[in-house]
ModelCIF file with pLDDT and N, C-alpha, C, O atoms, coordinates in Angstrom:
data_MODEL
#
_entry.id   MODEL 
#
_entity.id                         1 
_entity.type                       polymer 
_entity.pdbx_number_of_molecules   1 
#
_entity_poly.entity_id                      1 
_entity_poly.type                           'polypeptide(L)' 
_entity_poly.nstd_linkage                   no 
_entity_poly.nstd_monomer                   no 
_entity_poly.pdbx_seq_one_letter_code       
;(UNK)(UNK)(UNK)(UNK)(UNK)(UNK)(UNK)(UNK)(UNK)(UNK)(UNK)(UNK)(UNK)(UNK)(UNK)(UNK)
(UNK)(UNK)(UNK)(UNK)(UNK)(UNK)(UNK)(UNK)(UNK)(UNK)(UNK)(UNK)(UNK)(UNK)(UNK)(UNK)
(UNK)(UNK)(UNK)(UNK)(UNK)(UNK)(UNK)(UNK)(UNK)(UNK)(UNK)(UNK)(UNK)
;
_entity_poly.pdbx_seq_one_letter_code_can   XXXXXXXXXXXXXXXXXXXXXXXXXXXXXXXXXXXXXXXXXXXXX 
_entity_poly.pdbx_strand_id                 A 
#
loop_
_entity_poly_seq.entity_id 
_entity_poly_seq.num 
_entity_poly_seq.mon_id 
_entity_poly_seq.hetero 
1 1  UNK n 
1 2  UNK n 
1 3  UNK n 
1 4  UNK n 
1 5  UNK n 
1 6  UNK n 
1 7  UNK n 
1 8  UNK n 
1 9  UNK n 
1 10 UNK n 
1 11 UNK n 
1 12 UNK n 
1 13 UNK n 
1 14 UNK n 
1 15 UNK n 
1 16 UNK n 
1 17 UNK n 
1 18 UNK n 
1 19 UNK n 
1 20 UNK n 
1 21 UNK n 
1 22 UNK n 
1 23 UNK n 
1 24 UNK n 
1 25 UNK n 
1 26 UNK n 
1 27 UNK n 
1 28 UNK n 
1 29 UNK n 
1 30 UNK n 
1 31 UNK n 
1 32 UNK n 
1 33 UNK n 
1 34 UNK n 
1 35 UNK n 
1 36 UNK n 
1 37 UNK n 
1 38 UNK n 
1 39 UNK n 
1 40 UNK n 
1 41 UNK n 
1 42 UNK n 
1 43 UNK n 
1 44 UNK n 
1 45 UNK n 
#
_struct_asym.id          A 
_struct_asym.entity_id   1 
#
loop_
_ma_qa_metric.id 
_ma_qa_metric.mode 
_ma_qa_metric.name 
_ma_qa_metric.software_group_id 
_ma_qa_metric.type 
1 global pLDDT . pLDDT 
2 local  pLDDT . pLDDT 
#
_ma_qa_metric_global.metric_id      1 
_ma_qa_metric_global.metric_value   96.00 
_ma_qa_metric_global.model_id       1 
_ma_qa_metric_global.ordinal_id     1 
#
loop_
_ma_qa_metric_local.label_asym_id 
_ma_qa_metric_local.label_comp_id 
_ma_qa_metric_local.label_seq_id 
_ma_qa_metric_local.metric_id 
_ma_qa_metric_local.metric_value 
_ma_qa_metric_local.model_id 
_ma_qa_metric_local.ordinal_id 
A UNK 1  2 95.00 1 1  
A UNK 2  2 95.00 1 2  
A UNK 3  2 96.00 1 3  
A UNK 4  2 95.00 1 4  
A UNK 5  2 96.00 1 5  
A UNK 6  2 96.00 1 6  
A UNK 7  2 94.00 1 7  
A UNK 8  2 94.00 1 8  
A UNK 9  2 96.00 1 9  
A UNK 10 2 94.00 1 10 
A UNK 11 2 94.00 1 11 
A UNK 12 2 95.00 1 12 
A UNK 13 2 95.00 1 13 
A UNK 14 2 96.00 1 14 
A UNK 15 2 96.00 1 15 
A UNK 16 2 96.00 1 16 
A UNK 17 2 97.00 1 17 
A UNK 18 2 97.00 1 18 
A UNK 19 2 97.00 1 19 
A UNK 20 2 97.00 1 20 
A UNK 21 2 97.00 1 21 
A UNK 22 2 97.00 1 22 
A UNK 23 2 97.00 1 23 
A UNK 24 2 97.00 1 24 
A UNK 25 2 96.00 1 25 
A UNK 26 2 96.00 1 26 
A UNK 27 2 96.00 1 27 
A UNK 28 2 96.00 1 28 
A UNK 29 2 96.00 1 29 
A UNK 30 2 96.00 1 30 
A UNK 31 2 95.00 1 31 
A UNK 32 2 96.00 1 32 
A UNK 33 2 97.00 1 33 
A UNK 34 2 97.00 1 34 
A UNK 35 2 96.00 1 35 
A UNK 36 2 97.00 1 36 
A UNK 37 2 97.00 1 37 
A UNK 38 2 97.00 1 38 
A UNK 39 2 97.00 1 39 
A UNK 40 2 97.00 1 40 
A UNK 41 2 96.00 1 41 
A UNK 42 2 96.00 1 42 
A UNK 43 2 96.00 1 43 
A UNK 44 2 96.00 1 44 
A UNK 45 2 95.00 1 45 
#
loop_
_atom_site.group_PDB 
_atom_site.id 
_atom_site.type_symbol 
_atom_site.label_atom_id 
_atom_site.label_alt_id 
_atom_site.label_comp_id 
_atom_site.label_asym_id 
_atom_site.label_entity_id 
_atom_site.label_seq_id 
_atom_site.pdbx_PDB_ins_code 
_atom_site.Cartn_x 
_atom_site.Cartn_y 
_atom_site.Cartn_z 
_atom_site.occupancy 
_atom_site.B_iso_or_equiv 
_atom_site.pdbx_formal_charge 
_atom_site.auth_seq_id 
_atom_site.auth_comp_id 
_atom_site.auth_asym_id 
_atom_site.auth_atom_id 
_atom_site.pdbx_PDB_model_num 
ATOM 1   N N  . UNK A 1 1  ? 76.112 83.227  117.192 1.00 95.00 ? 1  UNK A N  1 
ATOM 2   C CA . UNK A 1 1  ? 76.152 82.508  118.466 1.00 95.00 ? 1  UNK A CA 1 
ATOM 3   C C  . UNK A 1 1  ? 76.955 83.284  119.508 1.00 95.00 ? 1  UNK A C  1 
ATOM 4   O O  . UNK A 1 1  ? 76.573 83.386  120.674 1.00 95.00 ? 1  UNK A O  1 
ATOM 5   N N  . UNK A 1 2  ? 78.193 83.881  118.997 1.00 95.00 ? 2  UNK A N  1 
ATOM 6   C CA . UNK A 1 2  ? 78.831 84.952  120.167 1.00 95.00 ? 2  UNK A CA 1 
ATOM 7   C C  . UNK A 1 2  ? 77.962 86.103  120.745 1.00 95.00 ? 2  UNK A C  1 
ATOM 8   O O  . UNK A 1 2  ? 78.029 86.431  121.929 1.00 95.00 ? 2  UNK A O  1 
ATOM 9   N N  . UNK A 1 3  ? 76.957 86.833  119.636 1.00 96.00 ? 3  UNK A N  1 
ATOM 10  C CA . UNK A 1 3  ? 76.210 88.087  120.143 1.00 96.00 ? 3  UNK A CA 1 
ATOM 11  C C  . UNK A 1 3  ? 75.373 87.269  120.901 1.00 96.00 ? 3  UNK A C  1 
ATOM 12  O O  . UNK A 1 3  ? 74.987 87.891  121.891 1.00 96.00 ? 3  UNK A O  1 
ATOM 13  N N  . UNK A 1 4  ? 74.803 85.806  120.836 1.00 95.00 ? 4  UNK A N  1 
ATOM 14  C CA . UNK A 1 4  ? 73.639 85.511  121.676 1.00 95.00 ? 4  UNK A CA 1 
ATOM 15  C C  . UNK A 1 4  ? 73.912 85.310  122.509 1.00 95.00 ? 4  UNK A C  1 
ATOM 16  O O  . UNK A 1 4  ? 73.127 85.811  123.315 1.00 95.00 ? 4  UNK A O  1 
ATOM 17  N N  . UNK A 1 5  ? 75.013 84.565  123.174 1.00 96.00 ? 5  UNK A N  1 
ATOM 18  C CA . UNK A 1 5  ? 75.615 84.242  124.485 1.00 96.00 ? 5  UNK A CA 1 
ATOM 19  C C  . UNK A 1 5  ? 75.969 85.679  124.695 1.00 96.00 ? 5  UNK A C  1 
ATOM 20  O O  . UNK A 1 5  ? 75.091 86.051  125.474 1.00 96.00 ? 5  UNK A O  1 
ATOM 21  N N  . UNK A 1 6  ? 76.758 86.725  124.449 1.00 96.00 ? 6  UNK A N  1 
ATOM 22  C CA . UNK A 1 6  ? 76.902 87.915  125.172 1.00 96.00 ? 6  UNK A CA 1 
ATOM 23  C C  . UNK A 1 6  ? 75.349 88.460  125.573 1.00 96.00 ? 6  UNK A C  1 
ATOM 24  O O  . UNK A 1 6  ? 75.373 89.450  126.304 1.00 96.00 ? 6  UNK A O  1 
ATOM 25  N N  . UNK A 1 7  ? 74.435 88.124  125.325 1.00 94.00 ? 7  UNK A N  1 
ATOM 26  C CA . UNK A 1 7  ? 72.990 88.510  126.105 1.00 94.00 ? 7  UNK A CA 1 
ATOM 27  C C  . UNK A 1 7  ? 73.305 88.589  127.447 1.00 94.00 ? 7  UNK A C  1 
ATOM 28  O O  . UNK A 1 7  ? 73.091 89.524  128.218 1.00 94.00 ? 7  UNK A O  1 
ATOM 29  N N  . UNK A 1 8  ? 74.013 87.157  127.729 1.00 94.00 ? 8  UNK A N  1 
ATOM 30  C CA . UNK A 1 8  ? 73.987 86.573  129.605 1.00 94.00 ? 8  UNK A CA 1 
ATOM 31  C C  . UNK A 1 8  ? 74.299 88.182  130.502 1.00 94.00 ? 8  UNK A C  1 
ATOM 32  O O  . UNK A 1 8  ? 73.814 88.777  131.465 1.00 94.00 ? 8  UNK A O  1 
ATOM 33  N N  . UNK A 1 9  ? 75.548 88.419  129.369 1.00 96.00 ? 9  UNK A N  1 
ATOM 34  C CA . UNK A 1 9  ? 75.844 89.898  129.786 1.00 96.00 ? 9  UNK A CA 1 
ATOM 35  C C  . UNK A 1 9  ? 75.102 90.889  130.232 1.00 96.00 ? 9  UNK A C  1 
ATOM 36  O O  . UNK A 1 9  ? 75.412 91.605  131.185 1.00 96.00 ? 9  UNK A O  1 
ATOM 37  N N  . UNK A 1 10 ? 73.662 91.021  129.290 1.00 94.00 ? 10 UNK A N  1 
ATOM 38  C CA . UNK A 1 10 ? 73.200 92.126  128.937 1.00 94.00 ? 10 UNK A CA 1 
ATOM 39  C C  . UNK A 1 10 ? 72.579 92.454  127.837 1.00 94.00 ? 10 UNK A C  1 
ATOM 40  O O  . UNK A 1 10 ? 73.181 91.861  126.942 1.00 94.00 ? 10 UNK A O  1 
ATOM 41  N N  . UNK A 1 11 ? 71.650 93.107  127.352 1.00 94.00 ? 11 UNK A N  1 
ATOM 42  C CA . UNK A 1 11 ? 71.532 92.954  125.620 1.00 94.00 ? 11 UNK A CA 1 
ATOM 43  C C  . UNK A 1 11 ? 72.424 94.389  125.404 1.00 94.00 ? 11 UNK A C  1 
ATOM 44  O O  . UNK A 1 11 ? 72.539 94.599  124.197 1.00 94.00 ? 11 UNK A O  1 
ATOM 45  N N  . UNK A 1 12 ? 73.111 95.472  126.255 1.00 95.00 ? 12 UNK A N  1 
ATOM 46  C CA . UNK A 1 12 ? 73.668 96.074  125.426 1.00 95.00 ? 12 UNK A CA 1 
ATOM 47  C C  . UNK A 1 12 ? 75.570 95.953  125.123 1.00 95.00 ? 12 UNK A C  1 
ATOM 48  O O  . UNK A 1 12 ? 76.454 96.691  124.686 1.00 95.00 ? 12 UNK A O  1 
ATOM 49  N N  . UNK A 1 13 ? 75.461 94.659  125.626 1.00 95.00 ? 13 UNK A N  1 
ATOM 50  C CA . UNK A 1 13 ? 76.719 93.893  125.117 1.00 95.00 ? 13 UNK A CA 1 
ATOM 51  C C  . UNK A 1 13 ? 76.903 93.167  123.773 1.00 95.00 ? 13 UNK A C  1 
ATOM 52  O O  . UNK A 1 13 ? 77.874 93.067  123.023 1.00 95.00 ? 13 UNK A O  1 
ATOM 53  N N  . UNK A 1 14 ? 75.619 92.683  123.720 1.00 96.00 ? 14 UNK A N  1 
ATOM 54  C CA . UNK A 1 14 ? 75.268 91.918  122.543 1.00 96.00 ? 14 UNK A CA 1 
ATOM 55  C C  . UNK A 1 14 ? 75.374 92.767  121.796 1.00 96.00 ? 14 UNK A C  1 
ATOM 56  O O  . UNK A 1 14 ? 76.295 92.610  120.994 1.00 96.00 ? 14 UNK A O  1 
ATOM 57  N N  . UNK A 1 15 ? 74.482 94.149  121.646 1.00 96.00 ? 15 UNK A N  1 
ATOM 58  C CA . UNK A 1 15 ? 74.366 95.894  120.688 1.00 96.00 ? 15 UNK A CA 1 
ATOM 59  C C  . UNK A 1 15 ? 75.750 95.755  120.286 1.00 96.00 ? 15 UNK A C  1 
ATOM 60  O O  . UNK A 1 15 ? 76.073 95.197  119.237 1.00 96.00 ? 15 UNK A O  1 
ATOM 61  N N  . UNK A 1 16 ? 76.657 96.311  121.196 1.00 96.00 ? 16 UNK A N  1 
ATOM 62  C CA . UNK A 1 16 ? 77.984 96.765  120.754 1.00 96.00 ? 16 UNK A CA 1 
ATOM 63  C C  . UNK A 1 16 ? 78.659 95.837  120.586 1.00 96.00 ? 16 UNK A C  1 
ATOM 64  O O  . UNK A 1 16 ? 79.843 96.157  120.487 1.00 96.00 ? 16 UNK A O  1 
ATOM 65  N N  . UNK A 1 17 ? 78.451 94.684  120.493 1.00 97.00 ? 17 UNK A N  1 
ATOM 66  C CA . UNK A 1 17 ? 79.072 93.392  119.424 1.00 97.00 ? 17 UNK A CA 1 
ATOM 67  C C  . UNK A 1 17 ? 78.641 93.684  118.292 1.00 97.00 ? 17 UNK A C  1 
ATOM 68  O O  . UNK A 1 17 ? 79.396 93.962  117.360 1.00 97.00 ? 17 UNK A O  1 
ATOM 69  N N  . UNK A 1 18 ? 77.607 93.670  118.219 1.00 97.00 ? 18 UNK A N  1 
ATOM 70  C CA . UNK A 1 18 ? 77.332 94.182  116.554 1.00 97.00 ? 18 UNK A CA 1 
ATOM 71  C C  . UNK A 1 18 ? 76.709 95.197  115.748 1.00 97.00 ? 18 UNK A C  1 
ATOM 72  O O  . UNK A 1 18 ? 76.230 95.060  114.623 1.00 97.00 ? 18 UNK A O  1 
ATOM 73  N N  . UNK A 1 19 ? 76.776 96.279  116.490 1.00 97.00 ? 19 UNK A N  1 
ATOM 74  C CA . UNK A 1 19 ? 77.450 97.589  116.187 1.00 97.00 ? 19 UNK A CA 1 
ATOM 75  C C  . UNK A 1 19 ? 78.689 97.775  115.746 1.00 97.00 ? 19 UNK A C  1 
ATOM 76  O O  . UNK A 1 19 ? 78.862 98.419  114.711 1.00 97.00 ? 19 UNK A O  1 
ATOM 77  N N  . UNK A 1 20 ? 80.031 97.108  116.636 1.00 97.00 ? 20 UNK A N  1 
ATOM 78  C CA . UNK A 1 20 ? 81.195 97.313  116.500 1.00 97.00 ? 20 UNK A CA 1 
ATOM 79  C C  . UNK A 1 20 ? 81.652 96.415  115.557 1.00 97.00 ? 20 UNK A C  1 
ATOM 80  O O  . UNK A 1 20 ? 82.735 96.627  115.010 1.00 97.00 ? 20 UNK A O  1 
ATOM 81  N N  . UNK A 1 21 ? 80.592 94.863  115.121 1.00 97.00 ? 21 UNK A N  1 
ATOM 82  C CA . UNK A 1 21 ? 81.365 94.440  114.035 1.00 97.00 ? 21 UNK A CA 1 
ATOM 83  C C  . UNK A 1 21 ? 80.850 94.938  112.868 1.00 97.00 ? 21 UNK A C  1 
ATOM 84  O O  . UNK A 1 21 ? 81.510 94.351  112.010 1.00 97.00 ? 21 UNK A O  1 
ATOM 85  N N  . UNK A 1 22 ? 79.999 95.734  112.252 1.00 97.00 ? 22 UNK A N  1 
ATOM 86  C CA . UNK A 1 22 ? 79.107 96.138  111.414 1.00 97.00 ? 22 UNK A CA 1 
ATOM 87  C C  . UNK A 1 22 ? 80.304 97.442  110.901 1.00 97.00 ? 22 UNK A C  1 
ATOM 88  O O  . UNK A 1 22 ? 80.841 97.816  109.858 1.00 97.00 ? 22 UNK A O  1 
ATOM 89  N N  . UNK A 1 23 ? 80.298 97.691  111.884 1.00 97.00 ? 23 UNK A N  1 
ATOM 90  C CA . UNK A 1 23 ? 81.440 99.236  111.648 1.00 97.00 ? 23 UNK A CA 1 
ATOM 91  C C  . UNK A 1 23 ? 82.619 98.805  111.080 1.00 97.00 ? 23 UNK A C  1 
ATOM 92  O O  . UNK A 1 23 ? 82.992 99.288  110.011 1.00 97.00 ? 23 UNK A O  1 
ATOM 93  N N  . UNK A 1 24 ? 83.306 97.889  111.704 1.00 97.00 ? 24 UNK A N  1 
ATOM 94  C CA . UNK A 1 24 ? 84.520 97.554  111.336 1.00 97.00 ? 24 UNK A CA 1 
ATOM 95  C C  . UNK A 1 24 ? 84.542 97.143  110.455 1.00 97.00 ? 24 UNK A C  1 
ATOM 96  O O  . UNK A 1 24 ? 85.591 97.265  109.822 1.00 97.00 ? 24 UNK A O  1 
ATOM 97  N N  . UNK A 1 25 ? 83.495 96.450  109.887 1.00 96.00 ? 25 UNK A N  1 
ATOM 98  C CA . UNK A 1 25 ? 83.603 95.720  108.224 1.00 96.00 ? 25 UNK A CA 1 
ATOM 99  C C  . UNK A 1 25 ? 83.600 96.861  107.615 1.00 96.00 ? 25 UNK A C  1 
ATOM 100 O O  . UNK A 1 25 ? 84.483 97.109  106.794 1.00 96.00 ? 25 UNK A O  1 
ATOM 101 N N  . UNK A 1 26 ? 82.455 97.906  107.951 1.00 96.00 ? 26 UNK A N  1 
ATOM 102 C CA . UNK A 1 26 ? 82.188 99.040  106.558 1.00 96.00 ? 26 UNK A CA 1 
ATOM 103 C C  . UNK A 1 26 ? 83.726 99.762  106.497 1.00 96.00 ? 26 UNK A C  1 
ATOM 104 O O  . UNK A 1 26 ? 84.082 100.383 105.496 1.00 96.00 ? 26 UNK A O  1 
ATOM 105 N N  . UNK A 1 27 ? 84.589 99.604  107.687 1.00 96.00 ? 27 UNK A N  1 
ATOM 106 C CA . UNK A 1 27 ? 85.569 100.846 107.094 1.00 96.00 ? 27 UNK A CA 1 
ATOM 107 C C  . UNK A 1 27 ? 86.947 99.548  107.147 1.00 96.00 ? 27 UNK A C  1 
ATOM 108 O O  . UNK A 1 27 ? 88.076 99.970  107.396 1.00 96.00 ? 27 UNK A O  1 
ATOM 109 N N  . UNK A 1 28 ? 86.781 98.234  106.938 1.00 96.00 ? 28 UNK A N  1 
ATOM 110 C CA . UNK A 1 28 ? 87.704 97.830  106.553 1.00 96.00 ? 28 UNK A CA 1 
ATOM 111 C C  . UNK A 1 28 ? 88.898 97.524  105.342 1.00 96.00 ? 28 UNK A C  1 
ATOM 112 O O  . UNK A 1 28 ? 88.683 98.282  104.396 1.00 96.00 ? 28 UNK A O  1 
ATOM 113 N N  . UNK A 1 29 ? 89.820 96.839  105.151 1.00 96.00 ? 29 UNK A N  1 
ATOM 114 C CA . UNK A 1 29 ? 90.406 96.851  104.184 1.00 96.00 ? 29 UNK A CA 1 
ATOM 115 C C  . UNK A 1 29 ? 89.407 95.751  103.161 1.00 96.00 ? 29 UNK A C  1 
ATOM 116 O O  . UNK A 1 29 ? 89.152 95.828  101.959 1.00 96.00 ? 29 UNK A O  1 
ATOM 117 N N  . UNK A 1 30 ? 89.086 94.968  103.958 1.00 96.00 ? 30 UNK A N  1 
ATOM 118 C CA . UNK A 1 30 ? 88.518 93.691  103.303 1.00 96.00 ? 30 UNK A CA 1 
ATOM 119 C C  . UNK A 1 30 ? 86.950 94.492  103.110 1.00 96.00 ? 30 UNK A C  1 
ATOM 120 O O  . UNK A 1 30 ? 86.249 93.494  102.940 1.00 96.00 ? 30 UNK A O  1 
ATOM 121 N N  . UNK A 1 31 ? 86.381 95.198  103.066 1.00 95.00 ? 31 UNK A N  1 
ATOM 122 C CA . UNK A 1 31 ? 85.100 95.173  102.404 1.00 95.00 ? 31 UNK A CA 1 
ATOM 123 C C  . UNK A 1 31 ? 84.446 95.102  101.265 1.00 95.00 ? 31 UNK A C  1 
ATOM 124 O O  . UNK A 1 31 ? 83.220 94.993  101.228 1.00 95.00 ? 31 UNK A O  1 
ATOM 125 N N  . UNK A 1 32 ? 85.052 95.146  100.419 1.00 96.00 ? 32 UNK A N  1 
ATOM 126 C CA . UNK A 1 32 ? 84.807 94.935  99.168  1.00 96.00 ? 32 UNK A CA 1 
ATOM 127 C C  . UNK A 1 32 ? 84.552 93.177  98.961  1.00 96.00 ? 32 UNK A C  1 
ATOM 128 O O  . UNK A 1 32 ? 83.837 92.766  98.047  1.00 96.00 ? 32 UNK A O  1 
ATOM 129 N N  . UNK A 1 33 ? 85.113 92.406  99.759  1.00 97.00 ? 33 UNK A N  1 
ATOM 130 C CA . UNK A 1 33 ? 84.999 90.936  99.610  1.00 97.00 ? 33 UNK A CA 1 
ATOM 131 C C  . UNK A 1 33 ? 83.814 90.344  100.628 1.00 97.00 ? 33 UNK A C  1 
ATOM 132 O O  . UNK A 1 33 ? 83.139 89.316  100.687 1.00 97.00 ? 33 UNK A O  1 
ATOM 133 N N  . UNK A 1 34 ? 83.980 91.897  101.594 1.00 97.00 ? 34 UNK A N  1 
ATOM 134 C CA . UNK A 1 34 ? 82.222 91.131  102.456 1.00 97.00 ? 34 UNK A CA 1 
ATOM 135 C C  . UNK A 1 34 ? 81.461 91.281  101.785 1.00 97.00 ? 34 UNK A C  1 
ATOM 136 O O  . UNK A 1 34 ? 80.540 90.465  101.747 1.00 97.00 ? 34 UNK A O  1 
ATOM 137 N N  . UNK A 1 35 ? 81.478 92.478  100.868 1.00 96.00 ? 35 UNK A N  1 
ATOM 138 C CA . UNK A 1 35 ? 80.440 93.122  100.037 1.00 96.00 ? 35 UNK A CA 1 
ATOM 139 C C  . UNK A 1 35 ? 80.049 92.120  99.045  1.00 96.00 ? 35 UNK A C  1 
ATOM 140 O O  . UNK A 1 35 ? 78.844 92.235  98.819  1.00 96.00 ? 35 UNK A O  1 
ATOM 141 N N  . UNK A 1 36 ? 80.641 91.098  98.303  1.00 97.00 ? 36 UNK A N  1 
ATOM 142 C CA . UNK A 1 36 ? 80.234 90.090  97.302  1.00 97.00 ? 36 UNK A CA 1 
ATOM 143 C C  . UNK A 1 36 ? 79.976 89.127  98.044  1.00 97.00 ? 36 UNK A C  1 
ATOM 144 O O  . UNK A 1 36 ? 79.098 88.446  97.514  1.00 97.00 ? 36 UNK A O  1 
ATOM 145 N N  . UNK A 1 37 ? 80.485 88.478  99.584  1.00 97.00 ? 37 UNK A N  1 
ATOM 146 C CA . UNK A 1 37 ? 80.243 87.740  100.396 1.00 97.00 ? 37 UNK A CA 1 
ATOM 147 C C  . UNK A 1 37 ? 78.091 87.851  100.260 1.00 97.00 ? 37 UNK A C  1 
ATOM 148 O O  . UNK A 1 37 ? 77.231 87.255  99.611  1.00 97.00 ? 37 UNK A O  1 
ATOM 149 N N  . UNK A 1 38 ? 78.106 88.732  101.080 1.00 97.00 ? 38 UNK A N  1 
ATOM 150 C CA . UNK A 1 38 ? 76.790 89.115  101.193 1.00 97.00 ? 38 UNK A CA 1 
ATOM 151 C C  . UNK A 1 38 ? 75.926 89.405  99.370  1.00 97.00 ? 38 UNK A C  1 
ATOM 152 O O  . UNK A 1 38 ? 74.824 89.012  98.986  1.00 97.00 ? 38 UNK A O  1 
ATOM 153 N N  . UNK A 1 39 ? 76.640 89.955  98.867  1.00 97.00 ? 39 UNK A N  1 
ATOM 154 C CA . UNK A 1 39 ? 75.656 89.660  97.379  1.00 97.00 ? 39 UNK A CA 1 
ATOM 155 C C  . UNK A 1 39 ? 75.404 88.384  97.425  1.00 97.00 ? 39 UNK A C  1 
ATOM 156 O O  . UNK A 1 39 ? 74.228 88.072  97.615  1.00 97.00 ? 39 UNK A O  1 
ATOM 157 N N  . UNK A 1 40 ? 76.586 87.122  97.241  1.00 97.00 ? 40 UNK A N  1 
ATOM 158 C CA . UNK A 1 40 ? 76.355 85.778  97.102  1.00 97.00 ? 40 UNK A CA 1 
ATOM 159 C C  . UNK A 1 40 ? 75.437 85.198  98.062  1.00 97.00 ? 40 UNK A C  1 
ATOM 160 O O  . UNK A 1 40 ? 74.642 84.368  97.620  1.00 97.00 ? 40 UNK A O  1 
ATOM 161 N N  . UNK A 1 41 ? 75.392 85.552  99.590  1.00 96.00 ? 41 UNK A N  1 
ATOM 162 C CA . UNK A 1 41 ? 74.350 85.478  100.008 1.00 96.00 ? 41 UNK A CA 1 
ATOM 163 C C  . UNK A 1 41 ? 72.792 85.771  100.181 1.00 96.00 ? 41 UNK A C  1 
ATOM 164 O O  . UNK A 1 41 ? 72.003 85.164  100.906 1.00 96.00 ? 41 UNK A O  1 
ATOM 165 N N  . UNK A 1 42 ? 72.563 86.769  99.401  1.00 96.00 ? 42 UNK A N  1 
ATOM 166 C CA . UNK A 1 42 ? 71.486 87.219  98.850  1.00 96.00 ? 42 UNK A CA 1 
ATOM 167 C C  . UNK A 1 42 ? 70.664 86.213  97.317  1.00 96.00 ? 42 UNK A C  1 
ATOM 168 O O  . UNK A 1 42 ? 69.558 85.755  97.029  1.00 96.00 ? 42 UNK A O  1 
ATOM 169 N N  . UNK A 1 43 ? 72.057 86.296  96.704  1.00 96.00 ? 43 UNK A N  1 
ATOM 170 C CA . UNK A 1 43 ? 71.457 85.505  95.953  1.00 96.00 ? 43 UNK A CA 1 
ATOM 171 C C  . UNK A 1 43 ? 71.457 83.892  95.660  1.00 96.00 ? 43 UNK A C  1 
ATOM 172 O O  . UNK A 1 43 ? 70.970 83.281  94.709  1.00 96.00 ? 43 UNK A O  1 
ATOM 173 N N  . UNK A 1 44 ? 72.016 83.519  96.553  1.00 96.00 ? 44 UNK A N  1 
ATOM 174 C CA . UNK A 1 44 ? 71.678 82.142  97.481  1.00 96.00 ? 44 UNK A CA 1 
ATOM 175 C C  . UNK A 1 44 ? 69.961 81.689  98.176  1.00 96.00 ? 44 UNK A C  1 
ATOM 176 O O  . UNK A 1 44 ? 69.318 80.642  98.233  1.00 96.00 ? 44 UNK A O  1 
ATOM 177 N N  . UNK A 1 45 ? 69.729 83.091  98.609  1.00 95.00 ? 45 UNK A N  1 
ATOM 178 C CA . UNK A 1 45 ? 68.659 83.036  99.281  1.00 95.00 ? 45 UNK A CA 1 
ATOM 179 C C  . UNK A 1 45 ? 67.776 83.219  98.696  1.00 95.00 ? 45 UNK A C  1 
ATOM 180 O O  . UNK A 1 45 ? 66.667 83.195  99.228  1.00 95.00 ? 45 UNK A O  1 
#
């Protein structure tokens, strides 16, 4: 809902919302817990 409302912006506001959160997860401390986050969501689905 934040990247869709940053559209109003622009769509390349919305991009580098999630570009920049995509990045920050892969080189965070916590990725290893998005990483099972998203397994569990996979296999939810």
């Amino acid at each position: 809902d934040e990247v869709l409302a940053l559209r109003a912006k622009g769509e390349d506001h919305a991009l580098e919302r999630i570009y920049g959160a995509i990045g920050a997860a892969a080189r965070g401390d916590d990725r290893q817990d998005i990483g099972r986050a998203l397994r569990d969501g996979v296999l939810d689905a």
